[in-house]
N, C-alpha and C. Protein backbone atom coordinates (compact mmCIF):
# COMPACT_ATOMS: atom_id res chain seq x y z
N UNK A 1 -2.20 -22.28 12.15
CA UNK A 1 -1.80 -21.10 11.41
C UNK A 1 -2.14 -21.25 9.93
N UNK A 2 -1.99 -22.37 9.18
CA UNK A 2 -2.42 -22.91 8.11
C UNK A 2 -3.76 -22.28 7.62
N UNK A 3 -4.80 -22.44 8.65
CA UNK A 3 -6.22 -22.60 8.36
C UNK A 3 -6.49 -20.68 8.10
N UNK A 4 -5.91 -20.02 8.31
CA UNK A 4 -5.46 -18.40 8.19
C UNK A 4 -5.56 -18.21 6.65
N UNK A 5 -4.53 -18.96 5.74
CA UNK A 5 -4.47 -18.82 4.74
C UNK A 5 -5.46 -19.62 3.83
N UNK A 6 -6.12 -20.45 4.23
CA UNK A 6 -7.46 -20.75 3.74
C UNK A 6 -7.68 -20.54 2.27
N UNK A 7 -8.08 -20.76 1.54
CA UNK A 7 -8.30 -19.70 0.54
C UNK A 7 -10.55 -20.19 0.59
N UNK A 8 -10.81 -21.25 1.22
CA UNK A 8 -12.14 -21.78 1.27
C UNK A 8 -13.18 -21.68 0.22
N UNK A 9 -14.16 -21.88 0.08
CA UNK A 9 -14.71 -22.26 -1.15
C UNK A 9 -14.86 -21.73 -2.07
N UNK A 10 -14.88 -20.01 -1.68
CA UNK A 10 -14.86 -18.93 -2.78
C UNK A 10 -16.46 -17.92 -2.66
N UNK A 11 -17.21 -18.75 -1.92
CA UNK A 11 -18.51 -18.00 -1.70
C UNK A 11 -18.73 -17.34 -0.43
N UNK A 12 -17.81 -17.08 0.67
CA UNK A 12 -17.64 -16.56 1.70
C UNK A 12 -18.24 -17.56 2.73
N UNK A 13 -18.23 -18.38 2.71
CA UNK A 13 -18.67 -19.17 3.60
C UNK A 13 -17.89 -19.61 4.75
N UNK A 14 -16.88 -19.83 4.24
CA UNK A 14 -15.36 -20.58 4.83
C UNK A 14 -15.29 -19.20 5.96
N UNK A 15 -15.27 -20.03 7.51
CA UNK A 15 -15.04 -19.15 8.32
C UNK A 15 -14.00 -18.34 8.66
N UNK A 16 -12.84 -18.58 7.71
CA UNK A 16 -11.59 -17.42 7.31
C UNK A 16 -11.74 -16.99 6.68
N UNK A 17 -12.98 -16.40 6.11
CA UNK A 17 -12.82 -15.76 4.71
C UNK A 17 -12.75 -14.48 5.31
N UNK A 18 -13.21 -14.02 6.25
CA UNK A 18 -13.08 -12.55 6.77
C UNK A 18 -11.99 -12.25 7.13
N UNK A 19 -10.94 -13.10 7.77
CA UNK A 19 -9.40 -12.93 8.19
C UNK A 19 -8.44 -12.72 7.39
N UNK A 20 -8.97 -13.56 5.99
CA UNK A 20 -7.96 -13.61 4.74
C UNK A 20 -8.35 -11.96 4.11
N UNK A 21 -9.63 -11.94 4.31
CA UNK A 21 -9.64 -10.45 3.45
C UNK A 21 -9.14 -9.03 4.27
N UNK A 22 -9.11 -9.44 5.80
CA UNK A 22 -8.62 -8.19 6.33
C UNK A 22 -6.67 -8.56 6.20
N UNK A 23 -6.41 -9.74 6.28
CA UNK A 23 -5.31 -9.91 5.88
C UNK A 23 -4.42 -9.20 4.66
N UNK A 24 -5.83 -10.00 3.32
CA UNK A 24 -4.90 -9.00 2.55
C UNK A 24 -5.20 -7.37 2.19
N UNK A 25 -6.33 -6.90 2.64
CA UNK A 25 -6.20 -5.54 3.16
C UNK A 25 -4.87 -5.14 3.27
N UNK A 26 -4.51 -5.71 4.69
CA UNK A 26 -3.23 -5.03 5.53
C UNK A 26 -2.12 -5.36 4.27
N UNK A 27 -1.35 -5.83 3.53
CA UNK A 27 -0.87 -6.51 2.90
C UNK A 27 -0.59 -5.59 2.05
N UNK A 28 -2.07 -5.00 1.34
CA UNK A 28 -1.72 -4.09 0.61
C UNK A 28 -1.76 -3.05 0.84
N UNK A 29 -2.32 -2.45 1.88
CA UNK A 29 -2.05 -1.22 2.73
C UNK A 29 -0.91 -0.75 3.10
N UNK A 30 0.23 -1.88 3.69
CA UNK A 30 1.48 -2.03 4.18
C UNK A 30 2.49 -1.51 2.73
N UNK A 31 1.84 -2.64 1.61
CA UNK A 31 3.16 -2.30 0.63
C UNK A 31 3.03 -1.08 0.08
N UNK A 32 1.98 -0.12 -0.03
CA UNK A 32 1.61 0.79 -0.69
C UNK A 32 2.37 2.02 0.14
N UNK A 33 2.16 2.17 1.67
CA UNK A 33 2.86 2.53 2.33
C UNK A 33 4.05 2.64 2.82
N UNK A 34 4.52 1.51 2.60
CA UNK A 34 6.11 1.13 2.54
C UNK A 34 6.94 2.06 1.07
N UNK A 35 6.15 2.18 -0.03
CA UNK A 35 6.66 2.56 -1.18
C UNK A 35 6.92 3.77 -1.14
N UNK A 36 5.92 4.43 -0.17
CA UNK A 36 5.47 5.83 -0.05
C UNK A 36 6.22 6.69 0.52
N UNK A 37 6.69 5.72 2.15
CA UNK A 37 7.58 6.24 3.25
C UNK A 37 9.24 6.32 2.29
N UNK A 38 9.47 5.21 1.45
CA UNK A 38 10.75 5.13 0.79
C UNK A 38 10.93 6.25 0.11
N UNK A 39 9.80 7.19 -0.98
CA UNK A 39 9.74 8.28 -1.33
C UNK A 39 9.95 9.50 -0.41
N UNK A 40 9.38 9.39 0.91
CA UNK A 40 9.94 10.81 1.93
C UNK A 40 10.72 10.73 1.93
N UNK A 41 11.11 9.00 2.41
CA UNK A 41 12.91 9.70 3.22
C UNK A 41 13.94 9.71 1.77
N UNK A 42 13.68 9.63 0.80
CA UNK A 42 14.56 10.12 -0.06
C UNK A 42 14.33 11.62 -0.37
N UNK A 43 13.44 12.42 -0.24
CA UNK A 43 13.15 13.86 -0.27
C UNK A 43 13.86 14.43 0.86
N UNK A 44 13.59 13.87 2.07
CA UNK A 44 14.57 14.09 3.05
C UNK A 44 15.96 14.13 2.96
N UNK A 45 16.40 13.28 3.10
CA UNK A 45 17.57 13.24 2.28
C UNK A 45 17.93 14.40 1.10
N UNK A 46 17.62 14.55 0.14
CA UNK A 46 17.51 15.58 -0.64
C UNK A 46 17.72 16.91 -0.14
N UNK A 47 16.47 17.45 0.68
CA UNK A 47 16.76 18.50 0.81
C UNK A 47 17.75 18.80 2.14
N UNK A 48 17.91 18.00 2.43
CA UNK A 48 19.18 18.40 4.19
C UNK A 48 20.31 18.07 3.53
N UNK A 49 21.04 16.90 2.48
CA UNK A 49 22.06 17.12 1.87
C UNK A 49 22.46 17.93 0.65
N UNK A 50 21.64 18.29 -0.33
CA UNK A 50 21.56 18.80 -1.63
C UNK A 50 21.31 20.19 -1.28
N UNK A 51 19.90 20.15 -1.03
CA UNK A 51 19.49 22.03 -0.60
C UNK A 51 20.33 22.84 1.54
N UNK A 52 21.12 22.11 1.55
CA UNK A 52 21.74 22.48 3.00
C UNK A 52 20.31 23.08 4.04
N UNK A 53 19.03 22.30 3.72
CA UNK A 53 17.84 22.54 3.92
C UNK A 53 17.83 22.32 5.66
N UNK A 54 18.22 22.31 7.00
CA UNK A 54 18.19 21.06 8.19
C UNK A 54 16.73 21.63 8.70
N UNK A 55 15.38 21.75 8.38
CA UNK A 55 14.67 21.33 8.74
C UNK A 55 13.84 20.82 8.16
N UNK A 56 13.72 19.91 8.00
CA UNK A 56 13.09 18.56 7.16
C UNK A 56 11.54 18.04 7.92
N UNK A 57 11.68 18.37 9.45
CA UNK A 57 10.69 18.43 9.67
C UNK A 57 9.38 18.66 9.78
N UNK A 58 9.30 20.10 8.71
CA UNK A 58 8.58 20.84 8.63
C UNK A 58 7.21 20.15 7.64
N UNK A 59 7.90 18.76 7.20
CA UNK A 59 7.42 18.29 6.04
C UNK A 59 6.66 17.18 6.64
N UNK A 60 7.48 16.77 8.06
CA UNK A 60 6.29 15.35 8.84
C UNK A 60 4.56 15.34 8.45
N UNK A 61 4.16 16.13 8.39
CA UNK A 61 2.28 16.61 8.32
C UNK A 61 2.08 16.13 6.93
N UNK A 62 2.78 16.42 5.85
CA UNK A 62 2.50 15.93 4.72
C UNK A 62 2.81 14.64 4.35
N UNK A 63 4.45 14.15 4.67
CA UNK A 63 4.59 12.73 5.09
C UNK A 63 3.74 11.84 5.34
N UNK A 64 3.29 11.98 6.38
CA UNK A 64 2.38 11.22 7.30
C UNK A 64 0.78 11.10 6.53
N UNK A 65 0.73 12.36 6.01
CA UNK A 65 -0.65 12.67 5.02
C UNK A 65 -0.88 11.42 4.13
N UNK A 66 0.88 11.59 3.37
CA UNK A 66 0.81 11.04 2.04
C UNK A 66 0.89 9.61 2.30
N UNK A 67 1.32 9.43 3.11
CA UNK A 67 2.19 7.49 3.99
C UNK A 67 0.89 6.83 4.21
N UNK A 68 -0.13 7.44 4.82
CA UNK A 68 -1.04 6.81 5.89
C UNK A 68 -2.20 6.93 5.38
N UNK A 69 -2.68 8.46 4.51
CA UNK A 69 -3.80 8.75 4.22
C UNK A 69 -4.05 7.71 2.57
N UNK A 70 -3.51 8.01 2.09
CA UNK A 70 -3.63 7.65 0.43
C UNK A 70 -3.57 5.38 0.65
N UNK A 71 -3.15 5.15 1.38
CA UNK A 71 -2.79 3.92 1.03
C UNK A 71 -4.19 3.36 1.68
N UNK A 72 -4.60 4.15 2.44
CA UNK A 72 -6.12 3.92 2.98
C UNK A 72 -7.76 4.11 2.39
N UNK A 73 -7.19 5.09 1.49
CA UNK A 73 -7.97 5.50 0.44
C UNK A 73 -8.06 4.43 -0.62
N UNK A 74 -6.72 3.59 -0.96
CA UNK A 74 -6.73 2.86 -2.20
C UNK A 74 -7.57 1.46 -1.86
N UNK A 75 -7.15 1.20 -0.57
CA UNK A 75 -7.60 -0.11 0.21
C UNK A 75 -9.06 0.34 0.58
N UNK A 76 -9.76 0.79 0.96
CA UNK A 76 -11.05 1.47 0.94
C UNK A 76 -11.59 1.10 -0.15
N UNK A 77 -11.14 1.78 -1.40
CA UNK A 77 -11.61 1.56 -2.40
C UNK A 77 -11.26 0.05 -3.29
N UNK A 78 -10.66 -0.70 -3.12
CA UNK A 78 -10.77 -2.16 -2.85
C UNK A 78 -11.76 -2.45 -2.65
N UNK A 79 -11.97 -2.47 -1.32
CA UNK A 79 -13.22 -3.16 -0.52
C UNK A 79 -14.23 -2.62 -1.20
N UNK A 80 -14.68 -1.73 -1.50
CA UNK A 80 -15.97 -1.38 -1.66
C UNK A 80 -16.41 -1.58 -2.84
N UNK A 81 -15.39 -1.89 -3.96
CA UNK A 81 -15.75 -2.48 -5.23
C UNK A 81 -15.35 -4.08 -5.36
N UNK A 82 -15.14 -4.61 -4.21
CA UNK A 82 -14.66 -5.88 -3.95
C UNK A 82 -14.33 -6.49 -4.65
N UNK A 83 -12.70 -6.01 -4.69
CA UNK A 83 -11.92 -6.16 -5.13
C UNK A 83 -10.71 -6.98 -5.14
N UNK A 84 -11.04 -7.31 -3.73
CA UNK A 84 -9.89 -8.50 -3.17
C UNK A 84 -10.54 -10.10 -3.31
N UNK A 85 -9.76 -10.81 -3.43
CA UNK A 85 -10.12 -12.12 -4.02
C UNK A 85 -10.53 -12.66 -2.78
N UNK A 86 -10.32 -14.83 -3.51
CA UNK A 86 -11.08 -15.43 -2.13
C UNK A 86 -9.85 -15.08 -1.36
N UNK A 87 -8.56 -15.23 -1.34
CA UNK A 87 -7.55 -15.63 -0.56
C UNK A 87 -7.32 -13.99 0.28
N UNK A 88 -8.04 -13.00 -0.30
CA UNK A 88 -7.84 -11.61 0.11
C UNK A 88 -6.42 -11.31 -0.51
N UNK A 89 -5.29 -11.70 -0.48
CA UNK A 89 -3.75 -11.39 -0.54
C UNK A 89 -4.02 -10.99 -2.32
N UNK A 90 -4.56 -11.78 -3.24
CA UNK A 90 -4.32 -11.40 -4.29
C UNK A 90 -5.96 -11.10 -4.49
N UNK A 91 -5.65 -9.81 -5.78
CA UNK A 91 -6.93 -9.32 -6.17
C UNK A 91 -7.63 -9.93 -7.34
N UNK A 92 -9.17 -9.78 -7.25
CA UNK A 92 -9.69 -10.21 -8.06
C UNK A 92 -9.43 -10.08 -9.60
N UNK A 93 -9.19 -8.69 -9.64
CA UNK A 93 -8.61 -8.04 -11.05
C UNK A 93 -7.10 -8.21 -11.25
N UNK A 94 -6.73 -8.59 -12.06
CA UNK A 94 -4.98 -8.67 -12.46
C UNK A 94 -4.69 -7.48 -12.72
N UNK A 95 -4.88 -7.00 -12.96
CA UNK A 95 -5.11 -5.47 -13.43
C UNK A 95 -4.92 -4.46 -12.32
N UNK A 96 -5.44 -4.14 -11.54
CA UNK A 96 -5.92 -3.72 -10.73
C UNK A 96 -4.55 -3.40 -9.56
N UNK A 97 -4.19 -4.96 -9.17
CA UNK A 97 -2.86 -5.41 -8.44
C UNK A 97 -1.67 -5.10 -9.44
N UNK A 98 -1.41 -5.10 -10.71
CA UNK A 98 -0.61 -4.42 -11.54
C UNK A 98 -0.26 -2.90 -11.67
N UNK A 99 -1.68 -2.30 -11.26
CA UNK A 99 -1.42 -0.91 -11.44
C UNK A 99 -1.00 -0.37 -9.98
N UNK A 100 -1.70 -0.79 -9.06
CA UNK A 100 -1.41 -0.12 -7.87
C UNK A 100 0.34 -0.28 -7.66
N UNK A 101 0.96 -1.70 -7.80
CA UNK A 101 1.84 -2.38 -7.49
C UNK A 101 2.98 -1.90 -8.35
N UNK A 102 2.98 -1.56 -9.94
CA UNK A 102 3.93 -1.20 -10.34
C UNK A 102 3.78 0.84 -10.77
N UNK A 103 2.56 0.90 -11.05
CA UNK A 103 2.22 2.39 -11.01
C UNK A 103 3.05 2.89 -10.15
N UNK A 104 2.73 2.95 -8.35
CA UNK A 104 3.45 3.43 -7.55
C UNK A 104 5.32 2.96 -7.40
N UNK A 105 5.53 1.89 -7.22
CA UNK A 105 6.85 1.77 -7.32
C UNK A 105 7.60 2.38 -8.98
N UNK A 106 6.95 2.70 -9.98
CA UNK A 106 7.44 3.43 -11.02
C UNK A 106 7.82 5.14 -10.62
N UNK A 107 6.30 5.32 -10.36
CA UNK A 107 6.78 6.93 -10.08
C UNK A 107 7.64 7.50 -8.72
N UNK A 108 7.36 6.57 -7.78
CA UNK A 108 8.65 6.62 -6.81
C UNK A 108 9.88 6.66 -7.18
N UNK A 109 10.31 5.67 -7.85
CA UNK A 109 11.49 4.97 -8.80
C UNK A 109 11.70 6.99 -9.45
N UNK A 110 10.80 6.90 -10.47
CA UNK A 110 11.31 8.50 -11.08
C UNK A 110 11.23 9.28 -10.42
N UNK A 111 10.73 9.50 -9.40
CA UNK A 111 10.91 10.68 -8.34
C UNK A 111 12.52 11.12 -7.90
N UNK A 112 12.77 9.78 -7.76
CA UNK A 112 13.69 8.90 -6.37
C UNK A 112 15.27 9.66 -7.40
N UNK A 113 14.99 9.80 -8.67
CA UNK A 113 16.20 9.56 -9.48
C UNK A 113 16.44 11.51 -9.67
N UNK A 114 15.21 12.25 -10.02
CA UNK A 114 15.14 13.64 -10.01
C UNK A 114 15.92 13.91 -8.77
């Protein structure tokens, strides 16, 4: 399980280097998504207790839009400016992993409080 996290020589050679990078793909796909879903169900919430709104459902299509589509888009665009390091989990740019990472948990955060 060890040999997974690899981080190997740095020139793609190391025959985990493809596992580590779909690894941290998922990694950051997951947290971006995780941040996202925390933002519905607090809208949810919102409008079925606050606005006496009870169909909340109506909103699954955009949910699901915003949860699944966008965090795929960001990770996409990762890869294609290769962007993820040797270890995949952390990115090449500090920067980069700063903005996605606190950008989104900020404006959730102020959403979350409106």
């Amino acid at each position: 399980l060890t040999r997974f996290w690899a981080v190997g020589d740095g020139d793609g050679n190391d025959p985990y280097y493809a596992i580590c990078l779909i690894t941290g793909a998922q990694v950051e796909f997951l947290l971006l998504a995780s941040i996202l879903w925390t933002a519905c169900i607090a809208h949810t919430l919102f409008i079925v207790l606050f606005l006496k709104d009870y169909t909340p459902e109506r909103f699954e299509p955009f949910y699901h839009a915003l949860c699944w589509i966008s965090p795929g888009i960001f990770v996409i665009l990762l890869a294609v400016s290769q962007s993820l390091g040797d270890a995949g989990i952390w990115l090449v740019s500090q920067h980069i992993q700063n903005f996605l990472f606190f950008f989104a948990i900020k404006t959730v955060w102020t959403a979350n409080i409106f």
